[in-house]
PDB file of N, CA and C in Angstrom:
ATOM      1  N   UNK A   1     130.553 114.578  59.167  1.00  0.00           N
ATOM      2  CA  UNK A   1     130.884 115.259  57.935  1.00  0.00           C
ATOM      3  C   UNK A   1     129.995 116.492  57.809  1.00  0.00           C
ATOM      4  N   UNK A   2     130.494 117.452  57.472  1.00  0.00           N
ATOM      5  CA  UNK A   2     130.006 118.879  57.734  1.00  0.00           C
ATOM      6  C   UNK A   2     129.662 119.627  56.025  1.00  0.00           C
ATOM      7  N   UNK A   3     128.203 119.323  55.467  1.00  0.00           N
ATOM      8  CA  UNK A   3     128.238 119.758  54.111  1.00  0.00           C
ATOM      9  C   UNK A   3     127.160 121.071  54.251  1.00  0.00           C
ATOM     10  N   UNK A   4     127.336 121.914  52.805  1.00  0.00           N
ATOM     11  CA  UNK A   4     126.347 122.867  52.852  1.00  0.00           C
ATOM     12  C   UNK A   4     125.004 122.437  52.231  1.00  0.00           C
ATOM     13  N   UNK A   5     124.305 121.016  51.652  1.00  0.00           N
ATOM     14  CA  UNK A   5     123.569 120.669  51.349  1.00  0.00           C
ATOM     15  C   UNK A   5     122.320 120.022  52.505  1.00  0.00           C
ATOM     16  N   UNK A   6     121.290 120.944  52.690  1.00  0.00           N
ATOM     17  CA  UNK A   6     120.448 120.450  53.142  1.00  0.00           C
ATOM     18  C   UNK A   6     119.118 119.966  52.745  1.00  0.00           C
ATOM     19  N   UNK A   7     118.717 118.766  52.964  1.00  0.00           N
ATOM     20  CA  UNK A   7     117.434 117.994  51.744  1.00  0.00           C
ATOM     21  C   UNK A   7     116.454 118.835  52.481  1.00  0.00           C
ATOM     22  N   UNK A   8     114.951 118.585  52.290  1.00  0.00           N
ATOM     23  CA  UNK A   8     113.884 119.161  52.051  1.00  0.00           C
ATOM     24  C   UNK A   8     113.118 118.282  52.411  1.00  0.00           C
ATOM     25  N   UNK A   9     112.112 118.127  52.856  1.00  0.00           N
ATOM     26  CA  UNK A   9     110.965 117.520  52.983  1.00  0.00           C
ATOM     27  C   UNK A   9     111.449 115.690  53.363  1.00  0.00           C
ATOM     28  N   UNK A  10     110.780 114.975  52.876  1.00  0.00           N
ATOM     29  CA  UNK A  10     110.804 113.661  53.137  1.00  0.00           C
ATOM     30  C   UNK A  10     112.435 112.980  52.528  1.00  0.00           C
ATOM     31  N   UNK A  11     113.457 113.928  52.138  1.00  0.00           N
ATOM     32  CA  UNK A  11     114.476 113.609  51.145  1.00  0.00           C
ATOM     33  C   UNK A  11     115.826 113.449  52.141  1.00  0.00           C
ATOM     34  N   UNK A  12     116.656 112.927  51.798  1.00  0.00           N
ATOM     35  CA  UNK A  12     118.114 112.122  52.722  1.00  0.00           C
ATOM     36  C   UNK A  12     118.751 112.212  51.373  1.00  0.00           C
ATOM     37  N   UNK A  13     120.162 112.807  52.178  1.00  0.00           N
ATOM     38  CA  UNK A  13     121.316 112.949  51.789  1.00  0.00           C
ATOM     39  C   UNK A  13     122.062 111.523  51.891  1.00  0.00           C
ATOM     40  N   UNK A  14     123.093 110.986  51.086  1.00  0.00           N
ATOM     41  CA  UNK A  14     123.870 110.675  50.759  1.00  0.00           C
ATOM     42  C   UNK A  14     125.241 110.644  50.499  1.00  0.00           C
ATOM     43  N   UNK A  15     125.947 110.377  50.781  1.00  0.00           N
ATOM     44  CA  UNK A  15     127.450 110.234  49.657  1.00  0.00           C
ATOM     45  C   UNK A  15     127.274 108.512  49.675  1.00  0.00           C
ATOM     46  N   UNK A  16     127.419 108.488  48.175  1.00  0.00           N
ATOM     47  CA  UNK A  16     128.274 107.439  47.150  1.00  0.00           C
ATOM     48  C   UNK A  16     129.570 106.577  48.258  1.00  0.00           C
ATOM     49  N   UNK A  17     129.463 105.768  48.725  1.00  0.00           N
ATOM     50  CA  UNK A  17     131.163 104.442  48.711  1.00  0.00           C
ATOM     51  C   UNK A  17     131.026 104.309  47.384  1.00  0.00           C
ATOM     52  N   UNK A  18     132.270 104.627  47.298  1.00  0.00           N
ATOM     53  CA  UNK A  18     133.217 104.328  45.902  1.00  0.00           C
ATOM     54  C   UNK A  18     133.734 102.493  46.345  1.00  0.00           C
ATOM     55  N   UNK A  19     133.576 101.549  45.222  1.00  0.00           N
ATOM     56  CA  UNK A  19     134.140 100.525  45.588  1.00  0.00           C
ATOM     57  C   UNK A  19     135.723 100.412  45.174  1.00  0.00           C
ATOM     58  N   UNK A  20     136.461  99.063  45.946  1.00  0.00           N
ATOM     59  CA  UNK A  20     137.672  99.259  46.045  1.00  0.00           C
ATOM     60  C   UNK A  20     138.359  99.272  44.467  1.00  0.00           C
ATOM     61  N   UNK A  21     139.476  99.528  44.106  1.00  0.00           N
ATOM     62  CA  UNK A  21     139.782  99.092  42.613  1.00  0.00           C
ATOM     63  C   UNK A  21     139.999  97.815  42.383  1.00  0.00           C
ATOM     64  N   UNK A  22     140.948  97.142  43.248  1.00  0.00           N
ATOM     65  CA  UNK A  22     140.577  95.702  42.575  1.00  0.00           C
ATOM     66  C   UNK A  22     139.599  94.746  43.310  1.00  0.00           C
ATOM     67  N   UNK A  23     138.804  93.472  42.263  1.00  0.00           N
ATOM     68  CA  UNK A  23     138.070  93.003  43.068  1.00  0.00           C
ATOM     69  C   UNK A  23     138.546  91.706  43.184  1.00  0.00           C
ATOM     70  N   UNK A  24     137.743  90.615  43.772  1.00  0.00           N
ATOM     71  CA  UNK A  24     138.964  89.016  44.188  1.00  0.00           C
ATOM     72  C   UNK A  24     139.550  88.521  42.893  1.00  0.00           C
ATOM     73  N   UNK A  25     140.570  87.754  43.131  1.00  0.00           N
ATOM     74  CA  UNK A  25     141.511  87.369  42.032  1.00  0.00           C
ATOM     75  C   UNK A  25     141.939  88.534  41.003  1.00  0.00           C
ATOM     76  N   UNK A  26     142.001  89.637  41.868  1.00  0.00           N
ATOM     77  CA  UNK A  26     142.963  90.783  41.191  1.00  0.00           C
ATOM     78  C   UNK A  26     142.578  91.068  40.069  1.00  0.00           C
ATOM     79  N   UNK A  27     141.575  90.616  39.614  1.00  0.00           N
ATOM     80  CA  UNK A  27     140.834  91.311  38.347  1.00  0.00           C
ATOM     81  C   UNK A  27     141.280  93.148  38.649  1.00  0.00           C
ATOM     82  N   UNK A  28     141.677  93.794  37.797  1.00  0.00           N
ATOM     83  CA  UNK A  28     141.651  95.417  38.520  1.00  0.00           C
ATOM     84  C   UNK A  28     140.319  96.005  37.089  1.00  0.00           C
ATOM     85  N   UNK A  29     139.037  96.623  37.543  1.00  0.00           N
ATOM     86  CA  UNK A  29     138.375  96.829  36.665  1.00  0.00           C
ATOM     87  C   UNK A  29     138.291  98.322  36.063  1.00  0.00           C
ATOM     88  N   UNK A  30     138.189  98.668  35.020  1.00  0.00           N
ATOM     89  CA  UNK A  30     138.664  99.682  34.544  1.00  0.00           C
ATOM     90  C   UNK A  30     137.056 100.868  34.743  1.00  0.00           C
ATOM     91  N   UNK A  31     137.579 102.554  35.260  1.00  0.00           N
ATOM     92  CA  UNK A  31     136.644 103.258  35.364  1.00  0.00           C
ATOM     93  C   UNK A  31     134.918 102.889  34.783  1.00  0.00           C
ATOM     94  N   UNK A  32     135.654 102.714  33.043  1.00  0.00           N
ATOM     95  CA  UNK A  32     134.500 102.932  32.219  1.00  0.00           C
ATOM     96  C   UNK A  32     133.348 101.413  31.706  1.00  0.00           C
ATOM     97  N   UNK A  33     134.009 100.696  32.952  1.00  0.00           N
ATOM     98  CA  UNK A  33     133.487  99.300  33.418  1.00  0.00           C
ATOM     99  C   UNK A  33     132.304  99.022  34.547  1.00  0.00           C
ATOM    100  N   UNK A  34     132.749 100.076  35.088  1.00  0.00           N
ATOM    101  CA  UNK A  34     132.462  99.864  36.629  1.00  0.00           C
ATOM    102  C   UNK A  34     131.217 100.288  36.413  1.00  0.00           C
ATOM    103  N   UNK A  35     129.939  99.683  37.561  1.00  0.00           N
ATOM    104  CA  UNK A  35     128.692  99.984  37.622  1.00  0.00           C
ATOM    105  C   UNK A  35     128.546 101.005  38.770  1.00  0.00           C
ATOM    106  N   UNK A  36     127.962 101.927  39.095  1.00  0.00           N
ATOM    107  CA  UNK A  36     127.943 102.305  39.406  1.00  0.00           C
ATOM    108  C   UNK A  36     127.333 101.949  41.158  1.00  0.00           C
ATOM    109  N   UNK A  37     128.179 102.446  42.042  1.00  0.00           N
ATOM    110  CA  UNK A  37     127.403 101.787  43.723  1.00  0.00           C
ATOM    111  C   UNK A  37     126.213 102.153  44.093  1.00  0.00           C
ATOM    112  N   UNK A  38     125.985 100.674  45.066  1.00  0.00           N
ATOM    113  CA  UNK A  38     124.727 101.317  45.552  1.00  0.00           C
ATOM    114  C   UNK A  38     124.597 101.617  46.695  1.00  0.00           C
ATOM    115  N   UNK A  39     125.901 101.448  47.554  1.00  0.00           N
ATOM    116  CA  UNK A  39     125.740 101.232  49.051  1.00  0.00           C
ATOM    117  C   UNK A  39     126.243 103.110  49.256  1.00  0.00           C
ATOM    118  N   UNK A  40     125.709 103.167  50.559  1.00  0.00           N
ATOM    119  CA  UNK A  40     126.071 104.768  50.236  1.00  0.00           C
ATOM    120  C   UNK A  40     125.823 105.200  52.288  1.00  0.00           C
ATOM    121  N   UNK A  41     126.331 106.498  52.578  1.00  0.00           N
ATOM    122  CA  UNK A  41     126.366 106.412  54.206  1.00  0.00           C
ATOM    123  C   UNK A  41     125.444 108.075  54.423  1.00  0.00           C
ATOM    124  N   UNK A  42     124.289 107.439  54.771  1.00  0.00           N
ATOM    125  CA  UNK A  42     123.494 108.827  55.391  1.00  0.00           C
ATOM    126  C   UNK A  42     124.219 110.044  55.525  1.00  0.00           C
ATOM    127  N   UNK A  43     124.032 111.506  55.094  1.00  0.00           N
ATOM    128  CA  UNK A  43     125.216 112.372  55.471  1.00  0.00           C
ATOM    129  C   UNK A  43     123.873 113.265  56.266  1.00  0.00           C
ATOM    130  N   UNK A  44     123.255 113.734  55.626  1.00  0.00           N
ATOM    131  CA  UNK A  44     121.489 114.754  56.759  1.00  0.00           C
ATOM    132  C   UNK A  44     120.590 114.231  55.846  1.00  0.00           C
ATOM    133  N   UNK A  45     119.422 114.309  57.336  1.00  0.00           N
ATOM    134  CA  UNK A  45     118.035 114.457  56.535  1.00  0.00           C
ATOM    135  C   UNK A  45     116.946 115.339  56.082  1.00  0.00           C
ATOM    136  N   UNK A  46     115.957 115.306  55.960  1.00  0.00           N
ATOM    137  CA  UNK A  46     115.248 116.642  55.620  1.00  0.00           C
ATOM    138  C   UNK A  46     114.461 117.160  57.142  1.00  0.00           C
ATOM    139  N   UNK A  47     113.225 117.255  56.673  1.00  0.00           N
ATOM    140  CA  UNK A  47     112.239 117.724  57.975  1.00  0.00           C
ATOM    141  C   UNK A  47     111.228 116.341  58.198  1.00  0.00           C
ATOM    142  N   UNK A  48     110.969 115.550  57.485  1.00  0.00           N
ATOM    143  CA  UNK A  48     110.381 114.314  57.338  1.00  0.00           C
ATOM    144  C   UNK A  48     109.218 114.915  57.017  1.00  0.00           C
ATOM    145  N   UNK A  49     108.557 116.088  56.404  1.00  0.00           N
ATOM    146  CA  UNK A  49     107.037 115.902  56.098  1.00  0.00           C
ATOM    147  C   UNK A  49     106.692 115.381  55.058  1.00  0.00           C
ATOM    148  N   UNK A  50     105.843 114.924  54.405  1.00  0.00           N
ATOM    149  CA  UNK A  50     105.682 113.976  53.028  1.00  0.00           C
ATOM    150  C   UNK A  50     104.934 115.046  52.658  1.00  0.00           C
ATOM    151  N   UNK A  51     103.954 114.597  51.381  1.00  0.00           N
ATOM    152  CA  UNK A  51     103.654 115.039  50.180  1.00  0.00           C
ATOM    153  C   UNK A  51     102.363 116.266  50.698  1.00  0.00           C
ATOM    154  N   UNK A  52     101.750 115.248  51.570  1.00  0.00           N
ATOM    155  CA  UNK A  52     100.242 116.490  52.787  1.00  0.00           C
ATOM    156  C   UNK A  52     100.640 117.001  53.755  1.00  0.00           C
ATOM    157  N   UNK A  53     101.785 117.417  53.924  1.00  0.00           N
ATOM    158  CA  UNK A  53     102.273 118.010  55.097  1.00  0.00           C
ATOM    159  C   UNK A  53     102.592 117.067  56.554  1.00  0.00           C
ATOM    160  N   UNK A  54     102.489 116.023  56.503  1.00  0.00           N
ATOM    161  CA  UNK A  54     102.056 115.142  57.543  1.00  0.00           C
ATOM    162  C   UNK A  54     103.703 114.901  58.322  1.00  0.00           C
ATOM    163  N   UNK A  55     103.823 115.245  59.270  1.00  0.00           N
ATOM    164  CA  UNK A  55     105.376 114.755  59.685  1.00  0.00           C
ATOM    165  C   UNK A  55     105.848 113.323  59.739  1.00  0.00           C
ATOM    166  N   UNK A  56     106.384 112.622  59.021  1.00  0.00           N
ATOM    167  CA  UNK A  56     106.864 111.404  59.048  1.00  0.00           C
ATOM    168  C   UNK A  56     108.182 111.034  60.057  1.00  0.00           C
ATOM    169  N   UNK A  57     108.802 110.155  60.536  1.00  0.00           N
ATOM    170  CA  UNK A  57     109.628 109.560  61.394  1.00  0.00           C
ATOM    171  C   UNK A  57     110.777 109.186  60.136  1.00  0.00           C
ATOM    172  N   UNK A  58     111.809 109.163  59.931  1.00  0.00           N
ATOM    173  CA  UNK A  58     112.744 108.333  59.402  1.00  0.00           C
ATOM    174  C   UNK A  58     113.220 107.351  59.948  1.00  0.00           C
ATOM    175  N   UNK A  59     113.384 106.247  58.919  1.00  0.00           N
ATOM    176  CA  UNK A  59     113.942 104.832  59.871  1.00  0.00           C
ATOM    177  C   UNK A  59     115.962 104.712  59.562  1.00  0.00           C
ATOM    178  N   UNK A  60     116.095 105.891  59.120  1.00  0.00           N
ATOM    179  CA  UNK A  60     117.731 106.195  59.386  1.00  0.00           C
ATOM    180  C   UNK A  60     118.090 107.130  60.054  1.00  0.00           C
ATOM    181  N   UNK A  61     119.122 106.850  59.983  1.00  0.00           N
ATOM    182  CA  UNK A  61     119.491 108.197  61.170  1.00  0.00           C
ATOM    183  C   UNK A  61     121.353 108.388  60.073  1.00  0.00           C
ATOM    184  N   UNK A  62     121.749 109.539  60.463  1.00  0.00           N
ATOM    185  CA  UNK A  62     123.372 110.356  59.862  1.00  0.00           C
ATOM    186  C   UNK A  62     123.934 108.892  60.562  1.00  0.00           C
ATOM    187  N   UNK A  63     125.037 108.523  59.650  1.00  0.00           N
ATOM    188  CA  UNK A  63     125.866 107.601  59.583  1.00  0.00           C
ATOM    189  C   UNK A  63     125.550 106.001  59.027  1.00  0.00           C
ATOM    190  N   UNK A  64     124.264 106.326  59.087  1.00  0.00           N
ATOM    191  CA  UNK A  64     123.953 104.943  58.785  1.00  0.00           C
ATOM    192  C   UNK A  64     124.301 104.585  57.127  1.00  0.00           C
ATOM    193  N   UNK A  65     124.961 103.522  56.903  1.00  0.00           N
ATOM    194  CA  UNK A  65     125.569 102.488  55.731  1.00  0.00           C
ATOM    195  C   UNK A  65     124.205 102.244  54.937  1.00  0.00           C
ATOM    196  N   UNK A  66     123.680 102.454  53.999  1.00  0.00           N
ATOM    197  CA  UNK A  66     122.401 102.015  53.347  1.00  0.00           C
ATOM    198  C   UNK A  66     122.706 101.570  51.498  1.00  0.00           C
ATOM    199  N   UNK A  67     121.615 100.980  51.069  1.00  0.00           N
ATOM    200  CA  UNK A  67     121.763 100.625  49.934  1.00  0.00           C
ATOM    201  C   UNK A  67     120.543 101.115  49.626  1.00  0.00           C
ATOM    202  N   UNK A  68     121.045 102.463  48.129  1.00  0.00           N
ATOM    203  CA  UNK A  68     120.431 102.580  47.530  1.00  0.00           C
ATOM    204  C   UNK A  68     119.429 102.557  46.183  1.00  0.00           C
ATOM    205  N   UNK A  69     118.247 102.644  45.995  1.00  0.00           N
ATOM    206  CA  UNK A  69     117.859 102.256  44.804  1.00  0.00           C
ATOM    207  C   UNK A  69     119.188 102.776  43.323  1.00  0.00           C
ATOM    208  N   UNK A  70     119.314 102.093  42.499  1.00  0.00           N
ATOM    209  CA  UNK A  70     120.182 102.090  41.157  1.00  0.00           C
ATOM    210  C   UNK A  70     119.443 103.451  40.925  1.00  0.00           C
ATOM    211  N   UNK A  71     118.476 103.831  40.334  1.00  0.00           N
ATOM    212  CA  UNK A  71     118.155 104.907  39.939  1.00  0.00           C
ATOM    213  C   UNK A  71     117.435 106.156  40.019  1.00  0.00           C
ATOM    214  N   UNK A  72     117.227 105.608  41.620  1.00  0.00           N
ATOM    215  CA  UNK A  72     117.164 106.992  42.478  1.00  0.00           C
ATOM    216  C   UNK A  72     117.546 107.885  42.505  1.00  0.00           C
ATOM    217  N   UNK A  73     116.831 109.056  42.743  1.00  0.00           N
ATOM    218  CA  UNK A  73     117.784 110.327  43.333  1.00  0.00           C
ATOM    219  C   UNK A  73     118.414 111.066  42.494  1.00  0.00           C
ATOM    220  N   UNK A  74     118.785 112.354  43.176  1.00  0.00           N
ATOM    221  CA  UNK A  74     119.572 113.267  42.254  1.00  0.00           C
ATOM    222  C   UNK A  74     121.056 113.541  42.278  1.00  0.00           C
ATOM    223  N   UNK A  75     121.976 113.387  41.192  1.00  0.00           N
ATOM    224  CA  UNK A  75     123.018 113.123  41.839  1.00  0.00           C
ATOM    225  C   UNK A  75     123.891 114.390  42.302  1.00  0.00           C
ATOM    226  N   UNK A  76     125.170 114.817  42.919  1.00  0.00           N
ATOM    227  CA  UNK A  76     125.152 116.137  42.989  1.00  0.00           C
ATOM    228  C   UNK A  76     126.730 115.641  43.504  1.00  0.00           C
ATOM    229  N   UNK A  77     127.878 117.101  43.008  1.00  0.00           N
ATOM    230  CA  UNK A  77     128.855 116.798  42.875  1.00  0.00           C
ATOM    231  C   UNK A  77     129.336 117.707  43.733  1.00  0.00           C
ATOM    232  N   UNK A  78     130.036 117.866  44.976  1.00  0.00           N
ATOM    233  CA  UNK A  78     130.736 118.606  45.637  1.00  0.00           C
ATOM    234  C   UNK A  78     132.046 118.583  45.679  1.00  0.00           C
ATOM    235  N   UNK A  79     133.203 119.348  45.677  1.00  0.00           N
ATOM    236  CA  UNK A  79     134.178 119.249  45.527  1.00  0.00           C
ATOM    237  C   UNK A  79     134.800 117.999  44.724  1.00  0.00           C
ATOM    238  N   UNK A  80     135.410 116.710  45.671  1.00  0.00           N
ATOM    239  CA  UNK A  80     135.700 115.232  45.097  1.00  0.00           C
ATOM    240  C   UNK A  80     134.334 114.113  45.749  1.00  0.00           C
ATOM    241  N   UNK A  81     133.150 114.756  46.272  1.00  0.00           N
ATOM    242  CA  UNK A  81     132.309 113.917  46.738  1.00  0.00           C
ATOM    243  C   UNK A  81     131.626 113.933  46.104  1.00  0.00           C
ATOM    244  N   UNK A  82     130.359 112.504  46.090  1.00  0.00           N
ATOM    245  CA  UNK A  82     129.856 112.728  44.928  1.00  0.00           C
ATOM    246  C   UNK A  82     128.459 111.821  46.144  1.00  0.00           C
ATOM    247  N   UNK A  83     127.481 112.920  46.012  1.00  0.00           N
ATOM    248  CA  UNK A  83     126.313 112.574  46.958  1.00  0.00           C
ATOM    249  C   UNK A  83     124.934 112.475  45.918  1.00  0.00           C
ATOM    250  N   UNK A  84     124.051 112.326  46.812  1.00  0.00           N
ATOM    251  CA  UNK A  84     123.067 112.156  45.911  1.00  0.00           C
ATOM    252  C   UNK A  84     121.426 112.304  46.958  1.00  0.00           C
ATOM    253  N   UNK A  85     120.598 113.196  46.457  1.00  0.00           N
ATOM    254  CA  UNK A  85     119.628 113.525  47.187  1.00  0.00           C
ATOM    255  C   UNK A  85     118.184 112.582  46.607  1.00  0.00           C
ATOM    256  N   UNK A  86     117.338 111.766  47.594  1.00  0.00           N
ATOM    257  CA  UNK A  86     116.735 111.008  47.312  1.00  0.00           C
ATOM    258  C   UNK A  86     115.345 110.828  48.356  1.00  0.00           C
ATOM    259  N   UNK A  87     114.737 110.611  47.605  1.00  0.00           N
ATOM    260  CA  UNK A  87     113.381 110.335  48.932  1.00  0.00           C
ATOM    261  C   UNK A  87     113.917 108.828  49.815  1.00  0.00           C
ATOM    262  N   UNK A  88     112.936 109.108  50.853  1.00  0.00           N
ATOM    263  CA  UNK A  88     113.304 107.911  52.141  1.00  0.00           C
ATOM    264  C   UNK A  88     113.293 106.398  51.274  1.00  0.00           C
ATOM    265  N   UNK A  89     111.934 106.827  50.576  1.00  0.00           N
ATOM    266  CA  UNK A  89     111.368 105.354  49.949  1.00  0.00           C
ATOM    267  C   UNK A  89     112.446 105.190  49.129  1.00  0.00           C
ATOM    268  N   UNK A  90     113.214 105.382  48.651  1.00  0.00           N
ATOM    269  CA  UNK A  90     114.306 104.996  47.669  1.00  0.00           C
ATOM    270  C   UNK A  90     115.485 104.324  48.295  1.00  0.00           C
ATOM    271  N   UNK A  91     115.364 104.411  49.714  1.00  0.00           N
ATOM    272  CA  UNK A  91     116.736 103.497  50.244  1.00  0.00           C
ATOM    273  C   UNK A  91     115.929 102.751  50.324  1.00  0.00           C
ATOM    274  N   UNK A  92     116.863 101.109  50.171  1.00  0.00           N
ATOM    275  CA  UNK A  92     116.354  99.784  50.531  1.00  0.00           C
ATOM    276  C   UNK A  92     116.363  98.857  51.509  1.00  0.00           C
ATOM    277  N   UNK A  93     117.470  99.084  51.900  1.00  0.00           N
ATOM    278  CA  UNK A  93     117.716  98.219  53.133  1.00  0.00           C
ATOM    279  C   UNK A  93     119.297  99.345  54.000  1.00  0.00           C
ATOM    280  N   UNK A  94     118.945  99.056  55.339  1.00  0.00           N
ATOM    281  CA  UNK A  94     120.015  99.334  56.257  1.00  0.00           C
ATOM    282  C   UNK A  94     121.072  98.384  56.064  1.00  0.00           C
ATOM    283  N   UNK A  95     122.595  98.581  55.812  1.00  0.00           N
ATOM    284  CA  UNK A  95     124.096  97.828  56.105  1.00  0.00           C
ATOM    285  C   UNK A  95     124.055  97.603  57.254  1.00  0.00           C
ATOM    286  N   UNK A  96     124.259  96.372  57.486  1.00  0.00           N
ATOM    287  CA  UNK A  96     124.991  96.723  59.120  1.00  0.00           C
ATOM    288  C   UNK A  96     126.251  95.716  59.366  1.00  0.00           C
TER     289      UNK A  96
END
């Protein structure tokens, strides 16, 4: 996926999975219901230096499926995508 947003420093890009509309037993839940996701798919990262300049390693890499902190990050609206820029420490765990 090819965006004009590039993070900064220790910070990873995002886009939002939207979850499906209905969930088991056909419940269908309405927009202004829905919580907001947390699972979300690496889109770029920054340069990895942290706060002293120090170059850090990332433990994701572009494509990777991750779950992110609920109230992390900044959110940011591109066309119909809806991404969100966040420090490393704010993802929680790798999907796999």
């Amino acid at each position: 996926m090819e965006t004009k947003i590039k993070p900064l420093g220790n910070r990873v890009l995002v886009k939002k999975i939207e979850e499906q509309e209905q969930r088991k037993g056909g419940i269908i839940i309405p927009d202004a219901a829905k919580e907001a996701s947390q699972e979300a798919e690496v889109v770029a990262l920054g340069s990895g230096r942290n706060d002293e300049g120090k170059i850090l390693e990332f433990e994701v890499k572009v494509g990777d499926r991750v779950l992110i902190s609920k109230y992390g990050g900044t959110e940011v609206k591109r066309d119909r995508d809806t991404f969100v820029v966040l420090r490393h420490d704010d993802i929680l765990a790798i999907l796999k």
